[in-house]
Protein backbone atom coordinates (compact mmCIF):
# COMPACT_ATOMS: atom_id res chain seq x y z
CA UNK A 1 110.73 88.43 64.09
CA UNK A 2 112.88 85.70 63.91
CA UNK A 3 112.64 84.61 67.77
CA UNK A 4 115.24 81.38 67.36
CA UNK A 5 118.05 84.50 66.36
CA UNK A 6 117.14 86.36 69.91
CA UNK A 7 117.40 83.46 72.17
CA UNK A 8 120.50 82.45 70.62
CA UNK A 9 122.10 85.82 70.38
CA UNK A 10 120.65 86.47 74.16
CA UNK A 11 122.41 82.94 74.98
CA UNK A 12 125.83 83.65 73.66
CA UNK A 13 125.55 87.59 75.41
CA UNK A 14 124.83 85.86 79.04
CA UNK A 15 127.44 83.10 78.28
CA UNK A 16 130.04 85.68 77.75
CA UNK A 17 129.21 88.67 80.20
CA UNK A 18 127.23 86.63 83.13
CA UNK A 19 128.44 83.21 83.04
CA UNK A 20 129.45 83.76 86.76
CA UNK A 21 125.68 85.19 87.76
CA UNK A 22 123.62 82.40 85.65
CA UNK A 23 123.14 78.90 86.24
CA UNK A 24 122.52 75.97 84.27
CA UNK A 25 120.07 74.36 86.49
CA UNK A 26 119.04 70.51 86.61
CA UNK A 27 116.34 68.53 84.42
CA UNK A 28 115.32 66.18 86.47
CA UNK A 29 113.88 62.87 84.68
CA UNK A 30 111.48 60.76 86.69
CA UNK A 31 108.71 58.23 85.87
CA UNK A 32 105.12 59.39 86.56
CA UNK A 33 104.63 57.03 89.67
CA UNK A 34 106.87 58.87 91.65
CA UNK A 35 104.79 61.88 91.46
CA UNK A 36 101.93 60.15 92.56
CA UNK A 37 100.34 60.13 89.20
CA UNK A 38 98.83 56.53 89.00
CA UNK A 39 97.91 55.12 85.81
CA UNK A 40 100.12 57.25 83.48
CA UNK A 41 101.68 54.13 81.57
CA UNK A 42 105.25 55.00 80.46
CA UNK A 43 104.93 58.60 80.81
CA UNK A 44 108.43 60.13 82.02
CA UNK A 45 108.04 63.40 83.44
CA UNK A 46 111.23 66.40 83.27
CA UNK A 47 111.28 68.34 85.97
CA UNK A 48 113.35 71.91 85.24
CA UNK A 49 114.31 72.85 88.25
CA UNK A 50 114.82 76.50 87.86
CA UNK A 51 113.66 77.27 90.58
CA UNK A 52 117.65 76.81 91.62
CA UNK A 53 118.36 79.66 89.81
CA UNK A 54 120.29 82.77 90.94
CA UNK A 55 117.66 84.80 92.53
CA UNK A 56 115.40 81.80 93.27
CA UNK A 57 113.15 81.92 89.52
CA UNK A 58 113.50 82.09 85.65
CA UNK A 59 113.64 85.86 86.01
CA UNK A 60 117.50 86.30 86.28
CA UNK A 61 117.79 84.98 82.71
CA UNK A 62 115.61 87.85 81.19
CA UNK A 63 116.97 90.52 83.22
CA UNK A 64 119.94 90.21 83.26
CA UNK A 65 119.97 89.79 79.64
CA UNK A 66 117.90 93.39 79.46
CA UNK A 67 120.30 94.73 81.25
CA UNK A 68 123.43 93.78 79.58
CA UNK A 69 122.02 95.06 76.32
CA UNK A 70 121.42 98.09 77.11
CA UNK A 71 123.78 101.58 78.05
CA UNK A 72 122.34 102.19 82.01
CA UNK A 73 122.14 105.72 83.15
CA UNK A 74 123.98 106.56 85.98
CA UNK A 75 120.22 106.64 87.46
CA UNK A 76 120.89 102.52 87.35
CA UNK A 77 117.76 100.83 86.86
CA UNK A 78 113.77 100.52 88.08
CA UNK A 79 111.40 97.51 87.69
CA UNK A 80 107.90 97.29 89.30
CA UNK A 81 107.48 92.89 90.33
CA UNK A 82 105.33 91.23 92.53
CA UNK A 83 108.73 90.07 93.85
CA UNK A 84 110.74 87.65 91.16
CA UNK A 85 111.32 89.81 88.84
CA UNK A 86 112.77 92.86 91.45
CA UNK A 87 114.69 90.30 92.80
CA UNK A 88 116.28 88.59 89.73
CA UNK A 89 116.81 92.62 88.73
CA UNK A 90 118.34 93.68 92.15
CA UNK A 91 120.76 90.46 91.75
CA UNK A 92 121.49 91.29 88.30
CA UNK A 93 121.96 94.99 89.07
CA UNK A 94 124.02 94.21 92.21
CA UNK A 95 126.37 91.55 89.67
CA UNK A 96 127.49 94.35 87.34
CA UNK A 97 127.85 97.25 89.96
CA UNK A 98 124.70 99.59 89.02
CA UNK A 99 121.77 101.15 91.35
CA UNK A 100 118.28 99.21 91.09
CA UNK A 101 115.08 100.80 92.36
CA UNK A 102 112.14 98.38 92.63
CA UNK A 103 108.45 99.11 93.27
CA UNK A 104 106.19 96.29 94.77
CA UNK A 105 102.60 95.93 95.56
CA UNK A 106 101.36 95.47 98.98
CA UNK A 107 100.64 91.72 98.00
CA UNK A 108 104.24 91.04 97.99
CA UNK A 109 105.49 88.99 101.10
CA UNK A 110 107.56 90.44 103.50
CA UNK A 111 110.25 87.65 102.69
CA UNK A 112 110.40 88.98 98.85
CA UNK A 113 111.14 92.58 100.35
CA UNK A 114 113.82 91.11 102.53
CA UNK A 115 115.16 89.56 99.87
CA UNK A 116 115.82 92.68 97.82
CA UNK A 117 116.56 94.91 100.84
CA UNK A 118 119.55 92.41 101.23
CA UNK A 119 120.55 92.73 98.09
CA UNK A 120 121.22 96.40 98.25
CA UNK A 121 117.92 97.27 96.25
CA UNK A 122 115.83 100.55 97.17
CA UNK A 123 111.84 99.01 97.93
CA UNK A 124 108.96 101.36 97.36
CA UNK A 125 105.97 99.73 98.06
CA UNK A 126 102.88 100.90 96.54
CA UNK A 127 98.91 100.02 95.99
CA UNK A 128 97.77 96.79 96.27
CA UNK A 129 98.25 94.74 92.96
CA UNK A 130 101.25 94.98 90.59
CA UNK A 131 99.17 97.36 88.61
CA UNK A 132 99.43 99.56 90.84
CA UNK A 133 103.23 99.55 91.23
CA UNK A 134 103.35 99.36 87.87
CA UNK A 135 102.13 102.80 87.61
CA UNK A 136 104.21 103.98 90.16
CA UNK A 137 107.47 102.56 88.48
CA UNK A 138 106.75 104.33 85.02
CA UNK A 139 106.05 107.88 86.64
CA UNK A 140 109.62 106.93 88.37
CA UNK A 141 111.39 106.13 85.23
CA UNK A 142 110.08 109.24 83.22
CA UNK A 143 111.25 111.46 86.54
CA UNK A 144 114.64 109.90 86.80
CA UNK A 145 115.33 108.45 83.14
CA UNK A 146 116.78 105.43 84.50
CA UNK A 147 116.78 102.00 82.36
CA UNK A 148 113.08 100.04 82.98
CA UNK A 149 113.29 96.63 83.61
CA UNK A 150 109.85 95.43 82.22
CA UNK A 151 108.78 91.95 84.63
CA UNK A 152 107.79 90.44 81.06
CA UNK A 153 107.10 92.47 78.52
CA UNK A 154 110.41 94.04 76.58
CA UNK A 155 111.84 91.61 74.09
CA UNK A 156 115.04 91.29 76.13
CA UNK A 157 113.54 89.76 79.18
CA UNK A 158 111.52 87.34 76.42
CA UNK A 159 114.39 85.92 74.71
CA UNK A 160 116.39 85.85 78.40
CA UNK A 161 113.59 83.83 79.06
CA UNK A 162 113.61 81.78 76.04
CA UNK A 163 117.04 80.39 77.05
CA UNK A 164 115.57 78.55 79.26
CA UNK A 165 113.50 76.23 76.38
CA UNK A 166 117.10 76.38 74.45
CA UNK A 167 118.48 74.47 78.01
CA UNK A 168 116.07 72.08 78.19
CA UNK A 169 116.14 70.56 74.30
CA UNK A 170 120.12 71.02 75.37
CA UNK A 171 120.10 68.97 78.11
CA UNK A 172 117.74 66.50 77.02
CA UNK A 173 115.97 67.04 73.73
CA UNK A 174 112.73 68.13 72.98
CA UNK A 175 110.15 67.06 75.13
CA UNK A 176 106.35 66.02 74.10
CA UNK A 177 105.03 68.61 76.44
CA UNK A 178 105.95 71.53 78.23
CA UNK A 179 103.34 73.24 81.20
CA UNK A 180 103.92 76.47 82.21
CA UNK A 181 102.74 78.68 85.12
CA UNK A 182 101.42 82.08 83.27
CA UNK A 183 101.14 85.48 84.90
CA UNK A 184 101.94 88.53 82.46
CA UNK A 185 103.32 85.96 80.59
CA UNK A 186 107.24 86.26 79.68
CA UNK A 187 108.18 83.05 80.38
CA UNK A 188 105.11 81.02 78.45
CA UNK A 189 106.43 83.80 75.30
CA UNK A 190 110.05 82.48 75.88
CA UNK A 191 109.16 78.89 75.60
CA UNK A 192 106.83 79.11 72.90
CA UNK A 193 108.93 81.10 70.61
CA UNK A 194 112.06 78.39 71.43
CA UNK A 195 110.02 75.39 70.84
CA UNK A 196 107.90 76.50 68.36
CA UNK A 197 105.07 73.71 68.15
CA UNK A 198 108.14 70.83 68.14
CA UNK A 199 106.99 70.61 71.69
CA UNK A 200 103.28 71.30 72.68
CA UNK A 201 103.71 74.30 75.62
CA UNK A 202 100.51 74.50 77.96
CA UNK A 203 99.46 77.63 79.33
CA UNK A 204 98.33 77.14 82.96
CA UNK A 205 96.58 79.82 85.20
CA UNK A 206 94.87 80.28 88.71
CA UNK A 207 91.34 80.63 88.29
CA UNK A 208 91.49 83.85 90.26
CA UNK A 209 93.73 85.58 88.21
CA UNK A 210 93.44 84.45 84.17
CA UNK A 211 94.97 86.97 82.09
CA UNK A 212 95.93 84.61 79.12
CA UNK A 213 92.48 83.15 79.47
CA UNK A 214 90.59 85.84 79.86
CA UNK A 215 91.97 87.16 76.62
CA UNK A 216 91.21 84.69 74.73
CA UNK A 217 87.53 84.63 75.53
CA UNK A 218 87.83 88.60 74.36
CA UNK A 219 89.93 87.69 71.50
CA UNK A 220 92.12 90.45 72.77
CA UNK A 221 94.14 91.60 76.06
CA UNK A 222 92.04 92.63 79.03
CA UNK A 223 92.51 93.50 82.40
CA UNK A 224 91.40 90.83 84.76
CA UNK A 225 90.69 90.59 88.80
CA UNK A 226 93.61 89.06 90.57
CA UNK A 227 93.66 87.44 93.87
CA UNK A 228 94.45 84.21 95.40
CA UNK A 229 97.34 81.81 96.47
CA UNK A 230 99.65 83.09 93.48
CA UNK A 231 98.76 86.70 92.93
CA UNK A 232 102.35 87.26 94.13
CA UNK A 233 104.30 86.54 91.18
CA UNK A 234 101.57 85.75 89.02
CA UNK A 235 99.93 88.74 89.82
CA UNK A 236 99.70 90.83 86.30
CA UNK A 237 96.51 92.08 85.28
CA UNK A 238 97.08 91.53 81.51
CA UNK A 239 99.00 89.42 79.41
CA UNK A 240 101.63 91.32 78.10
CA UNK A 241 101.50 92.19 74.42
CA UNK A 242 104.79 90.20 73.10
CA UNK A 243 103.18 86.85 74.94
CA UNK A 244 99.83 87.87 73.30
CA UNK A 245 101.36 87.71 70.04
CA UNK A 246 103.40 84.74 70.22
CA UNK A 247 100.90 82.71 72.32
CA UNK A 248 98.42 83.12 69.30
CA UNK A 249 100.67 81.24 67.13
CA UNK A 250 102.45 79.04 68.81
CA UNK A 251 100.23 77.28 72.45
CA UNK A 252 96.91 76.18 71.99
CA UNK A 253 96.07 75.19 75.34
CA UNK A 254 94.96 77.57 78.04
CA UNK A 255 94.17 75.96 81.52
CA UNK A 256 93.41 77.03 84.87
CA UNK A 257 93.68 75.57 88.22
CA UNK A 258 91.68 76.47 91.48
CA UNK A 259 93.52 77.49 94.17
CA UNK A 260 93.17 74.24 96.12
CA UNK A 261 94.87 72.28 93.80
CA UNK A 262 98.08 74.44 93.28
CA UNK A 263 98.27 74.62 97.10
CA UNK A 264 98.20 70.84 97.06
CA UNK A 265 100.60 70.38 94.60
CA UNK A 266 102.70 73.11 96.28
CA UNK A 267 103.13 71.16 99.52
CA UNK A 268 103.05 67.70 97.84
CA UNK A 269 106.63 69.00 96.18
CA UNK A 270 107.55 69.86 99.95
CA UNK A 271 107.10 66.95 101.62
CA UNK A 272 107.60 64.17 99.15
CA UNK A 273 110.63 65.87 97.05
CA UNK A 274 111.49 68.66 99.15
CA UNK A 275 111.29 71.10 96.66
CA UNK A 276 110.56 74.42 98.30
CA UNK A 277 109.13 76.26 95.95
CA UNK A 278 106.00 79.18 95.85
CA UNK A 279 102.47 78.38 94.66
CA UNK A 280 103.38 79.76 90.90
CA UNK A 281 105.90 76.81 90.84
CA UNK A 282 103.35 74.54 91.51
CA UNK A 283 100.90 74.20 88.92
CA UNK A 284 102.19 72.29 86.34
CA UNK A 285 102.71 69.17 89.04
CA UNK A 286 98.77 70.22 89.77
CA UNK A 287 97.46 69.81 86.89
CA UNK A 288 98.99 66.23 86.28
CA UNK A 289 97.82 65.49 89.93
CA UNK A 290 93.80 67.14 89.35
CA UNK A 291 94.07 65.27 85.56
CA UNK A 292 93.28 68.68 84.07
CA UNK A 293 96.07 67.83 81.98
CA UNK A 294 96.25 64.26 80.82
CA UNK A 295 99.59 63.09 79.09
CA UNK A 296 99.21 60.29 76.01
CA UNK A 297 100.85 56.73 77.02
CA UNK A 298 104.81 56.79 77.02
CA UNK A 299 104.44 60.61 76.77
CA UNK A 300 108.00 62.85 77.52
CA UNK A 301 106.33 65.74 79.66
CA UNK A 302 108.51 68.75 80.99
CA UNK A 303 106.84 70.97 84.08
CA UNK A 304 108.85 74.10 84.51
CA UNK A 305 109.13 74.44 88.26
CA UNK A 306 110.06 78.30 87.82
CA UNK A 307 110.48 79.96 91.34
CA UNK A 308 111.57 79.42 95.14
CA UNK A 309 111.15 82.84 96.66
CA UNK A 310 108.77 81.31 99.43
CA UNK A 311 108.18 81.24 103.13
CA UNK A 312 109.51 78.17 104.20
CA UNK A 313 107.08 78.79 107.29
CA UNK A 314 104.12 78.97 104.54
CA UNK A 315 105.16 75.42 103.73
CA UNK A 316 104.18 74.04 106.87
């Protein structure tokens, strides 16, 4: 598949149907110091702050691109998410004048399901882990037949996501790096299949819930435990099969964080940038800060800060 054609046609469909929904949000270009990395000579760091997006994440680029490519049922449409990827659905959905049914897991914060609730989505919460309403959301869709919003898996919401990597060389050509938060893995699949090994994209994970790691140890998808400071959006239990595929080919590195560290970095965005953004947003800036990820001298690294749908009263 010749990814470069889908993120290009999905950038020219969302330019001319949902130029009023999307934005193009800021790269932010600052030198390591100022992140309180010490001893990174000349390394500039890009911050893509899409966590400004509509619907507070990445997620309204892919949806809203799976939904504007597709005929929807009068039925509207149904996505299970630990949270981003109802909400960026339920904006979407809400944007073009269609119904939107979203299923959540119990780990989803109440915040999240105020969020949709407001924006005129019906919540069904169900089980514990996105699995779960997962499960619940397919047995919907086959009852009702209405369009399924995948959170990461349908080439649509891949190549939505993809824009993002097409912004960023946009706005300020390719960078060296590019670290990325991974859960089922949609947005890590967007990037990769944009850059394409011009820029080296890092896979980063929470130690309690690996998916992309695990698999690789297996040498295949596998479900994996999930828990911990970021099971709300990056709550999957396997890496979907499209990020599977493209990951093999195009990211070599696959790193996880403890929980700690994300939490640090997490606040440290708070209260030094003021940046409110959740845990999932946080690792890249973590693993500069733990040294997990060590940039060369003079090196042009981009962290994707990819999601705001937080708590402010977590952030305390």
């Amino acid at each position: 598949m010749r990814w470069h054609d889908e993120i290009d046609v999905a950038s020219q469909r969302l330019h001319e149907r949902a130029a009023h929904f999307l934005l193009e949000t800021p790269l932010w270009k600052l030198r390591a110091p100022a992140l309180g990395l010490n001893g990174a000579e000349g390394v500039e760091v890009w911050l893509k702050l899409e966590q400004l997006q509509v619907s507070g994440s990445f997620k309204a680029r892919g949806m809203m691109n799976r939904l504007l490519a597709n005929d929807i049922p009068a039925s509207g449409v149904v996505v299970a998410s630990g949270g981003n990827a109802g909400i960026a659905t339920a904006a979407a959905a809400r944007a073009i004048g269609v119904r939107c049914e979203v299923f959540l897991p119990g780990v989803s914060p109440e915040a999240k399901r105020a969020r949709l609730r407001a924006l005129g989505a019906e919540v069904v919460v169900v089980g514990d882990l996105y699995a779960d309403a997962l499960a619940a959301c397919l047995a919907r869709q086959r009852e009702t037949g209405a369009l399924l919003t995948h959170a990461y898996d349908q080439l649509e919401v891949v190549a939505g996501a993809g824009t993002l990597g097409r912004e960023i060389e946009q706005q300020g050509g390719l960078p060296d790096s590019v670290l990325v938060s991974v859960g089922g893995g949609g947005l890590i699949a967007g990037l990769a299949a944009w850059f394409e090994q011009r820029s080296r994209v890092v896979a980063l994970e929470p130690e309690r819930a690996p998916t992309l790691f695990r698999a690789r140890e297996a040498c295949a998808p596998v479900d994996v435990e999930v828990s911990g400071v970021a099971a709300d959006s990056l709550g999957a239990r396997r890496i979907g099969a499209i990020s599977w595929e493209i990951t093999q080919r195009q990211v070599r590195d696959a790193l996880v964080l403890p929980d700690d560290a994300i939490r640090a970095a997490q606040l440290w965005l708070w209260k030094e940038l003021k940046l409110a953004v959740e845990p999932a947003a946080a690792l890249p800036l973590a693993a500069l800060q733990t040294g997990l990820y060590l940039p060369r001298a003079s090196e042009k690294v981009c962290l994707i800060i990819c999601g705001a749908n937080v708590d402010p009263g977590t952030l305390a």
